[in-house]
PDB file of N, CA and C in Angstrom:
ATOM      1  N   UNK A   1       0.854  -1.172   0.000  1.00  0.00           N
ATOM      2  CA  UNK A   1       0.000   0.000   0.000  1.00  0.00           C
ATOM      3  C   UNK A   1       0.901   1.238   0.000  1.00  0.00           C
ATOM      4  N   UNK A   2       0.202   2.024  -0.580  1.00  0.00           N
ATOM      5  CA  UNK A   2       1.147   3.426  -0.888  1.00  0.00           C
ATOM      6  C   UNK A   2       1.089   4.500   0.007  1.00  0.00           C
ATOM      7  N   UNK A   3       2.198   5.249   0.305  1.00  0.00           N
ATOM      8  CA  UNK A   3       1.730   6.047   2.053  1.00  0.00           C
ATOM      9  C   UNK A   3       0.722   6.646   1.575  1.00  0.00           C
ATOM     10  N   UNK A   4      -0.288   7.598  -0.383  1.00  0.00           N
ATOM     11  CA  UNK A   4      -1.166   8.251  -0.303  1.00  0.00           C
ATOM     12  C   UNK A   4      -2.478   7.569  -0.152  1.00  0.00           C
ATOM     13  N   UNK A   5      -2.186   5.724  -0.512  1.00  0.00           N
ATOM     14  CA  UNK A   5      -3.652   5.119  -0.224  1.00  0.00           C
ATOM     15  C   UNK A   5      -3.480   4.730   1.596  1.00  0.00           C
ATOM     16  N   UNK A   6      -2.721   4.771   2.048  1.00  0.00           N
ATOM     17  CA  UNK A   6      -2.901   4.625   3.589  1.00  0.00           C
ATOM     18  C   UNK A   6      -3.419   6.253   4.101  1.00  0.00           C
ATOM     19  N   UNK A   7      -2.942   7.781   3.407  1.00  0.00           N
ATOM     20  CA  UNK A   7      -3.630   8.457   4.090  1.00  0.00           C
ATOM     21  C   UNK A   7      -4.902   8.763   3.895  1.00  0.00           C
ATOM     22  N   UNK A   8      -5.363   7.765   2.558  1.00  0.00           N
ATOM     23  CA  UNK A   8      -6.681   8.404   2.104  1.00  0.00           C
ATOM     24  C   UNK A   8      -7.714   7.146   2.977  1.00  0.00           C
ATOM     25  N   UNK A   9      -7.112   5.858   3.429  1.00  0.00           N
ATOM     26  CA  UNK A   9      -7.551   4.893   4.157  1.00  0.00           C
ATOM     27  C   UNK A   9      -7.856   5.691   5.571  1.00  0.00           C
ATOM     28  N   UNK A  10      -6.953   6.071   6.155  1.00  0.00           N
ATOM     29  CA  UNK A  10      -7.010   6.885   7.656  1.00  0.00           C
ATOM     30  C   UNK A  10      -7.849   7.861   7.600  1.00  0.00           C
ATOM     31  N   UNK A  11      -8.056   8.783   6.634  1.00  0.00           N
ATOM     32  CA  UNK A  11      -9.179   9.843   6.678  1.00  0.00           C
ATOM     33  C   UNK A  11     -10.015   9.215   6.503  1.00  0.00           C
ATOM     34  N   UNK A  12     -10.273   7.994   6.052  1.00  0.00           N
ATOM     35  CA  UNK A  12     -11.862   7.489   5.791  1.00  0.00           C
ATOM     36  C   UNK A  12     -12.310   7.024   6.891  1.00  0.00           C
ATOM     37  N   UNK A  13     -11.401   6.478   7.638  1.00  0.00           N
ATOM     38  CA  UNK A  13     -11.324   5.652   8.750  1.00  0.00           C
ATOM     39  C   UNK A  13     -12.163   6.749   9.438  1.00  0.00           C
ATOM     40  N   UNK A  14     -11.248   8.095   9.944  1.00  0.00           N
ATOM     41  CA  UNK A  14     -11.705   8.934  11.147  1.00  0.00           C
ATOM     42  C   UNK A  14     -13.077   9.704  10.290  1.00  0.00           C
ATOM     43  N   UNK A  15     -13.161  10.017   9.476  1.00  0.00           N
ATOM     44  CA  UNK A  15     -14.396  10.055   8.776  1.00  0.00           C
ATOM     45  C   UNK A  15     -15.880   8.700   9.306  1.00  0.00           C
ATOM     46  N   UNK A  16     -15.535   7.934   9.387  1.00  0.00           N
ATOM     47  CA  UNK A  16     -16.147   6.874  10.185  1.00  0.00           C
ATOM     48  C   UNK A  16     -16.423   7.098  11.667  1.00  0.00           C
ATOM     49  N   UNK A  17     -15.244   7.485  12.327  1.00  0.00           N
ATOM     50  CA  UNK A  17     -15.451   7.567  13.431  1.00  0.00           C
ATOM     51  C   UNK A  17     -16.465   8.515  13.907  1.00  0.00           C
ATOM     52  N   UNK A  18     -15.973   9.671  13.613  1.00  0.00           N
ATOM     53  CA  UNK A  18     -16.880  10.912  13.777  1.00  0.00           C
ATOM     54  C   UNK A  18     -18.466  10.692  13.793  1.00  0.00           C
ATOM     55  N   UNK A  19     -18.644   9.896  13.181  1.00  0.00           N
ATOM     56  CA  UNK A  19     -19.930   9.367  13.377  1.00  0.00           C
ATOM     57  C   UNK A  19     -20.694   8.636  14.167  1.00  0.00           C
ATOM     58  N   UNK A  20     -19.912   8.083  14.950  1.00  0.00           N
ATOM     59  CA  UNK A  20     -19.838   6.698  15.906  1.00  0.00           C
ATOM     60  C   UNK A  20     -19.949   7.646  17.305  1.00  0.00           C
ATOM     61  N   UNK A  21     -21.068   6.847  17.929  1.00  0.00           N
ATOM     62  CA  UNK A  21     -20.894   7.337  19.467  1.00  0.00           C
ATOM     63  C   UNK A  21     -19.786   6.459  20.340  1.00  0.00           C
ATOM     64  N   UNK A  22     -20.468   7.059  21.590  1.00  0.00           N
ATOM     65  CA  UNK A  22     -18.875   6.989  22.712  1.00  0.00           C
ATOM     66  C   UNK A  22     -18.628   5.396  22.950  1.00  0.00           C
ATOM     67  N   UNK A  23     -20.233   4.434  22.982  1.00  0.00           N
ATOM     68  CA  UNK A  23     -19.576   3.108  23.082  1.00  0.00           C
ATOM     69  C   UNK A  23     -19.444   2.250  22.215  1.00  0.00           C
ATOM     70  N   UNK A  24     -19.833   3.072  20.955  1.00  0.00           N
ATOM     71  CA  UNK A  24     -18.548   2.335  19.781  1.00  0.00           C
ATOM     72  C   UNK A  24     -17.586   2.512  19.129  1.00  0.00           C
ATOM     73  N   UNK A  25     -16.727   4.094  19.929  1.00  0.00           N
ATOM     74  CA  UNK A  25     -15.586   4.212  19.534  1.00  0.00           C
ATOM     75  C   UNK A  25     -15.016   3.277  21.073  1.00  0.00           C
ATOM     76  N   UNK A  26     -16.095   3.159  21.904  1.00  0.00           N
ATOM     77  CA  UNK A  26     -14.981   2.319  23.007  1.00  0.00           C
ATOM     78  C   UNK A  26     -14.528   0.912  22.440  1.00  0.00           C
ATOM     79  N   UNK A  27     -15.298   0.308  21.721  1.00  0.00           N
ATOM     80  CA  UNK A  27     -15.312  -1.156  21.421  1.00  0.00           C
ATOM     81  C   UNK A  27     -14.174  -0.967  19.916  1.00  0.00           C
ATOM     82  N   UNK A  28     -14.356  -0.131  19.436  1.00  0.00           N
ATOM     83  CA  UNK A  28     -13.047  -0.093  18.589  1.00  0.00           C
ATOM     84  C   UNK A  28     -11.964   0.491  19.541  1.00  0.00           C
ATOM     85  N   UNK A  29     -12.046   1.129  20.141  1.00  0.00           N
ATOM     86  CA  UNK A  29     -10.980   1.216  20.656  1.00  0.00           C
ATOM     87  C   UNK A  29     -10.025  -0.494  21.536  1.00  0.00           C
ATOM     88  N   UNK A  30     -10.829  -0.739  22.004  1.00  0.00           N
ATOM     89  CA  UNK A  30     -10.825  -2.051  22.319  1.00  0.00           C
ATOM     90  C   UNK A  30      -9.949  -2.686  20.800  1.00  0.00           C
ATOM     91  N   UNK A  31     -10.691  -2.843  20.176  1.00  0.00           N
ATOM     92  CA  UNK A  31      -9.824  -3.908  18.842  1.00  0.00           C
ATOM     93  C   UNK A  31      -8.744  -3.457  18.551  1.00  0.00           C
ATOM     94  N   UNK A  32      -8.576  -1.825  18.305  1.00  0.00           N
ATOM     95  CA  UNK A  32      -7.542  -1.349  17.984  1.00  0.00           C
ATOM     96  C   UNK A  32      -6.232  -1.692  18.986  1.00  0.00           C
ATOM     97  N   UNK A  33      -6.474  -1.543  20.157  1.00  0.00           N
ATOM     98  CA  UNK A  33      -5.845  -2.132  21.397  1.00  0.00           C
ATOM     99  C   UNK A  33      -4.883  -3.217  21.243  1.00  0.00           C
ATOM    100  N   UNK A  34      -6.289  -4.568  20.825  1.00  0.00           N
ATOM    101  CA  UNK A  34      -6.026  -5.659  20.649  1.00  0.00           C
ATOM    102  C   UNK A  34      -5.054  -5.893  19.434  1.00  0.00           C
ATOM    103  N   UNK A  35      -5.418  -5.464  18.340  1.00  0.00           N
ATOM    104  CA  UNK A  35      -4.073  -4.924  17.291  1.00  0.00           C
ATOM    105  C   UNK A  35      -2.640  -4.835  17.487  1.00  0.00           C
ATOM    106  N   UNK A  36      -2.772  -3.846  18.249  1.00  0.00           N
ATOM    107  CA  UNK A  36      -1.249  -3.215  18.539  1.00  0.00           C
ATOM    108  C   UNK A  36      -0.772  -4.511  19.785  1.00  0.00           C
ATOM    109  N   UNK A  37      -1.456  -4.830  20.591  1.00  0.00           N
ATOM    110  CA  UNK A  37      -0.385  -5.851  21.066  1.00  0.00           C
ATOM    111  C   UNK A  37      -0.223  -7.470  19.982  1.00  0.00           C
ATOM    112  N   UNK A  38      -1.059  -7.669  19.321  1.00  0.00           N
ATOM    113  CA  UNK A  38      -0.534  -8.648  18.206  1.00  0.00           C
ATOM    114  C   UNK A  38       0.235  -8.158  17.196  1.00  0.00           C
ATOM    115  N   UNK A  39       0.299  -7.019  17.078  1.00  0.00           N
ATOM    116  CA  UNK A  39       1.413  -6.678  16.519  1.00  0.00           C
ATOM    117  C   UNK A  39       3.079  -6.369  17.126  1.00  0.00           C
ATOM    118  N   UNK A  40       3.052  -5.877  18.890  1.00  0.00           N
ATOM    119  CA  UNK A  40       3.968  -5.466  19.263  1.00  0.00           C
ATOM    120  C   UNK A  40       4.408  -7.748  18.915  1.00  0.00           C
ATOM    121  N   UNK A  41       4.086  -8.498  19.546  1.00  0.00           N
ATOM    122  CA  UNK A  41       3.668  -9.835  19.858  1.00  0.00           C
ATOM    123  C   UNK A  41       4.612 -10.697  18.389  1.00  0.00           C
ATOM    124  N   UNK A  42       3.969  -9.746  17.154  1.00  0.00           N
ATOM    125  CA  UNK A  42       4.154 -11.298  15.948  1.00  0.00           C
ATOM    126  C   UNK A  42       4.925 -10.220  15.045  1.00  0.00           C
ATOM    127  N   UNK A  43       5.090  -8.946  15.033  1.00  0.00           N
ATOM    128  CA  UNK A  43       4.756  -7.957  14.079  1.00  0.00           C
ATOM    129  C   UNK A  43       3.577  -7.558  13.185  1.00  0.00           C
ATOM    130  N   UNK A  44       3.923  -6.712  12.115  1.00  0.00           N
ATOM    131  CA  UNK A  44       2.796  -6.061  11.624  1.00  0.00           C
ATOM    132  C   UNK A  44       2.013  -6.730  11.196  1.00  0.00           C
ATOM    133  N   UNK A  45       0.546  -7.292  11.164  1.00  0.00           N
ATOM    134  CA  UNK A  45      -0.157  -7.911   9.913  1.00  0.00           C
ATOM    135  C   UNK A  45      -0.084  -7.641   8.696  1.00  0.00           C
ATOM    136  N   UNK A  46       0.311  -8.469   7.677  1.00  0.00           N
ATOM    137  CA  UNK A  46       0.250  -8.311   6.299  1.00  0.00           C
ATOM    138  C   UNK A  46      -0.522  -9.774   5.459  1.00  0.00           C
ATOM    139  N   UNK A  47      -1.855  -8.885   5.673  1.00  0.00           N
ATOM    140  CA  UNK A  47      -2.448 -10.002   4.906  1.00  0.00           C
ATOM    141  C   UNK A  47      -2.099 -10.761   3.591  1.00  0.00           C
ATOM    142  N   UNK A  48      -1.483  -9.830   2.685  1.00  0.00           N
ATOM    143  CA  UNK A  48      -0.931  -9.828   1.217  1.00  0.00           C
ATOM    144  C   UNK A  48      -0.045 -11.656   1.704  1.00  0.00           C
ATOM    145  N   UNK A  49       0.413 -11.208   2.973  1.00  0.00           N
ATOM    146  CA  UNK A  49       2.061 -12.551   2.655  1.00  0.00           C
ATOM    147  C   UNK A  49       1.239 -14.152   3.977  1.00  0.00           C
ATOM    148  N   UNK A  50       0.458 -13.303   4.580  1.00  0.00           N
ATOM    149  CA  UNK A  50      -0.171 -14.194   5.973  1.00  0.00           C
ATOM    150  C   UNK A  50      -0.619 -15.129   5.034  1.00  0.00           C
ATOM    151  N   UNK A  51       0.282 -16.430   5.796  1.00  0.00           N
ATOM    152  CA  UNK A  51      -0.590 -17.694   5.393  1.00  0.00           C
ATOM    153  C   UNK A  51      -1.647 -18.460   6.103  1.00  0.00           C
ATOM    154  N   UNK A  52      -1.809 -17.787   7.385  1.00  0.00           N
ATOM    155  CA  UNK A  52      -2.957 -18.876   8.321  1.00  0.00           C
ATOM    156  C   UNK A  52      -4.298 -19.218   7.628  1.00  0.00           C
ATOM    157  N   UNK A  53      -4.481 -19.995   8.115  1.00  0.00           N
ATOM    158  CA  UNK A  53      -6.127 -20.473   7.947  1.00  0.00           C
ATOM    159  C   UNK A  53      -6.722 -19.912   8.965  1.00  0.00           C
ATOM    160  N   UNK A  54      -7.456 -18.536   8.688  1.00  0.00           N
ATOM    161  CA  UNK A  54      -8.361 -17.871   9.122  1.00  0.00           C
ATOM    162  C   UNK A  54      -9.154 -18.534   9.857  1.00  0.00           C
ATOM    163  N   UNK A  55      -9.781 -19.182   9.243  1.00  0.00           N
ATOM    164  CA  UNK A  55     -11.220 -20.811   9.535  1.00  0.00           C
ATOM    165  C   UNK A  55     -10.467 -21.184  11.032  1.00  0.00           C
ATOM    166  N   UNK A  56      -9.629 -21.624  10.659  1.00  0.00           N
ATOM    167  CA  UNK A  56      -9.052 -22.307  11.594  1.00  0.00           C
ATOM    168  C   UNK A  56      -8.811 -21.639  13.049  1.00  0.00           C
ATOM    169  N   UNK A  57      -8.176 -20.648  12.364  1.00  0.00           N
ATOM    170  CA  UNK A  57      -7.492 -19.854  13.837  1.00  0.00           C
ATOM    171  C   UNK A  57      -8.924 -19.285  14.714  1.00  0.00           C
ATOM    172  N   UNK A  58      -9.880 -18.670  13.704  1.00  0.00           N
ATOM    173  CA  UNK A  58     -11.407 -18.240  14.275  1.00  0.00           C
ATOM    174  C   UNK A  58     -11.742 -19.922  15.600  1.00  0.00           C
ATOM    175  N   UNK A  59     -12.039 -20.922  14.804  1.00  0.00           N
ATOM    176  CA  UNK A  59     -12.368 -22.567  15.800  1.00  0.00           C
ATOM    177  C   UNK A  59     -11.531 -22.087  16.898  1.00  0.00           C
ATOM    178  N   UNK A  60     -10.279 -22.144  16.880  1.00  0.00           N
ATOM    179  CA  UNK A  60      -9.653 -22.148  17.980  1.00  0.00           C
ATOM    180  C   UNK A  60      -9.785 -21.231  19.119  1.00  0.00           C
ATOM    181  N   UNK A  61      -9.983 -19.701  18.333  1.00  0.00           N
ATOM    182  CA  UNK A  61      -9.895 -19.292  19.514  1.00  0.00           C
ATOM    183  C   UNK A  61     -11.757 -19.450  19.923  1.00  0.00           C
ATOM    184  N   UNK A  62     -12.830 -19.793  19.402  1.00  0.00           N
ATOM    185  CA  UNK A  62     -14.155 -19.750  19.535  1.00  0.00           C
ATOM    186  C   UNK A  62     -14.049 -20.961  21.000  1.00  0.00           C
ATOM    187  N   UNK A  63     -12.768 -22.038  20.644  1.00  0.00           N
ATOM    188  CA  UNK A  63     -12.954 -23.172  21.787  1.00  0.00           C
ATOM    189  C   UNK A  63     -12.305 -22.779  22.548  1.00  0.00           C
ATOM    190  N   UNK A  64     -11.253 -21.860  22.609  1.00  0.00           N
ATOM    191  CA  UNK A  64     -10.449 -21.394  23.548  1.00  0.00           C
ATOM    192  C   UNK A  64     -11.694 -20.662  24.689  1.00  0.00           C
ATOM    193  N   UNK A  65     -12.676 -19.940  23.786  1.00  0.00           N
ATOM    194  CA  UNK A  65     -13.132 -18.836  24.361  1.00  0.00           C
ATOM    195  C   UNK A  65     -14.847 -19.871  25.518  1.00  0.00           C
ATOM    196  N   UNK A  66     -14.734 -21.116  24.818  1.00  0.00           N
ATOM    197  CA  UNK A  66     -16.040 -22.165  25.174  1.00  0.00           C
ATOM    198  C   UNK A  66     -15.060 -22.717  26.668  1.00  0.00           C
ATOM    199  N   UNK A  67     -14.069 -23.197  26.668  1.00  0.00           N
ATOM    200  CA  UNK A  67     -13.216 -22.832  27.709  1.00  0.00           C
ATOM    201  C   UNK A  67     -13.271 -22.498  28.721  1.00  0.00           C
ATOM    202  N   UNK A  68     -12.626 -20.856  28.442  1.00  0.00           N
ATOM    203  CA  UNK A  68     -12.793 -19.757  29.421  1.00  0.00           C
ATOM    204  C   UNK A  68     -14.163 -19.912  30.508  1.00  0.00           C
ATOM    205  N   UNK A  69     -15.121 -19.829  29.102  1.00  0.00           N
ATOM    206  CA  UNK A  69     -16.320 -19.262  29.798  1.00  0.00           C
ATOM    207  C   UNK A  69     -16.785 -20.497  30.980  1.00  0.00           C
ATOM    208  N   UNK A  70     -16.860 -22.173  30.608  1.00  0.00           N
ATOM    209  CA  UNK A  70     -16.828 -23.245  31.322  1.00  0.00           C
ATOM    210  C   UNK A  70     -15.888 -23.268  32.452  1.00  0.00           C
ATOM    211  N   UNK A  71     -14.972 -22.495  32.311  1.00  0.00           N
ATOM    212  CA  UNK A  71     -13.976 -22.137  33.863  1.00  0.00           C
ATOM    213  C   UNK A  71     -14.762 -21.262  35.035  1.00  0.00           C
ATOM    214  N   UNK A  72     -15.306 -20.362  34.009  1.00  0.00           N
ATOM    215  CA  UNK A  72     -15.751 -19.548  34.720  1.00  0.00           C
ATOM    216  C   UNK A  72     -17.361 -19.595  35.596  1.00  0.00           C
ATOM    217  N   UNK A  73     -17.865 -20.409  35.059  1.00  0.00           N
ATOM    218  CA  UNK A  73     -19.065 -21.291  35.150  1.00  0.00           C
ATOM    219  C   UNK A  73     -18.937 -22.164  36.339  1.00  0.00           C
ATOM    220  N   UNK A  74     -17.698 -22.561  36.597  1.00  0.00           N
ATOM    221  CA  UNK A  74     -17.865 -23.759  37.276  1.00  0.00           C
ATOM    222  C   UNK A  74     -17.218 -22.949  38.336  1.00  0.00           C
ATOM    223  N   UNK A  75     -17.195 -22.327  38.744  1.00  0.00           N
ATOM    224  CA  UNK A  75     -16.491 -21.627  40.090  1.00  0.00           C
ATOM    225  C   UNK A  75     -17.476 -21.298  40.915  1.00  0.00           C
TER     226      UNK A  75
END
C-alpha cells in the first residue's frame, strides 16, 4: 500500500469515526488495542504474505473462548 492510499484509508477511517458514538468508539478502541499488542507480539499484519487459515485460527480461539467461559461457570 502506498503512504497516499494509507492516508486516504485513515481519513476514511476517522471520517467513520466521527460518526460513531462513545460506546462504539470504546469497542473499537478495544480492537484497535487488541491490534497493537498482536502486533507489538508477531509484528505487523500483512495479509498480502499471511498464510494462516483464518477458519481455523477463528475454531480455535471460539474453543479457547467455550473454555474460558466453562472455567468460569464452574467456580
Amino acid at each position: 500500500m502506498s503512504l497516499d492510499q494509507r492516508r486516504a484509508l485513515v481519513d476514511t477511517i476517522a471520517g467513520r469515526l466521527s460518526e460513531l458514538g462513545v460506546d462504539e468508539l470504546r469497542v473499537l478502541d478495544r480492537i484497535a488495542a487488541r491490534l497493537q499488542v498482536g502486533q507489538k507480539q508477531y509484528g505487523e499484519l500483512r495479509l498480502d504474505t499471511d498464510t494462516r487459515d483464518w477458519t481455523e485460527e477463528a475454531l480455535q480461539e471460539a474453543l479457547d473462548l467455550s473454555v474460558y467461559l466453562a472455567i468460569k461457570g464452574a467456580r
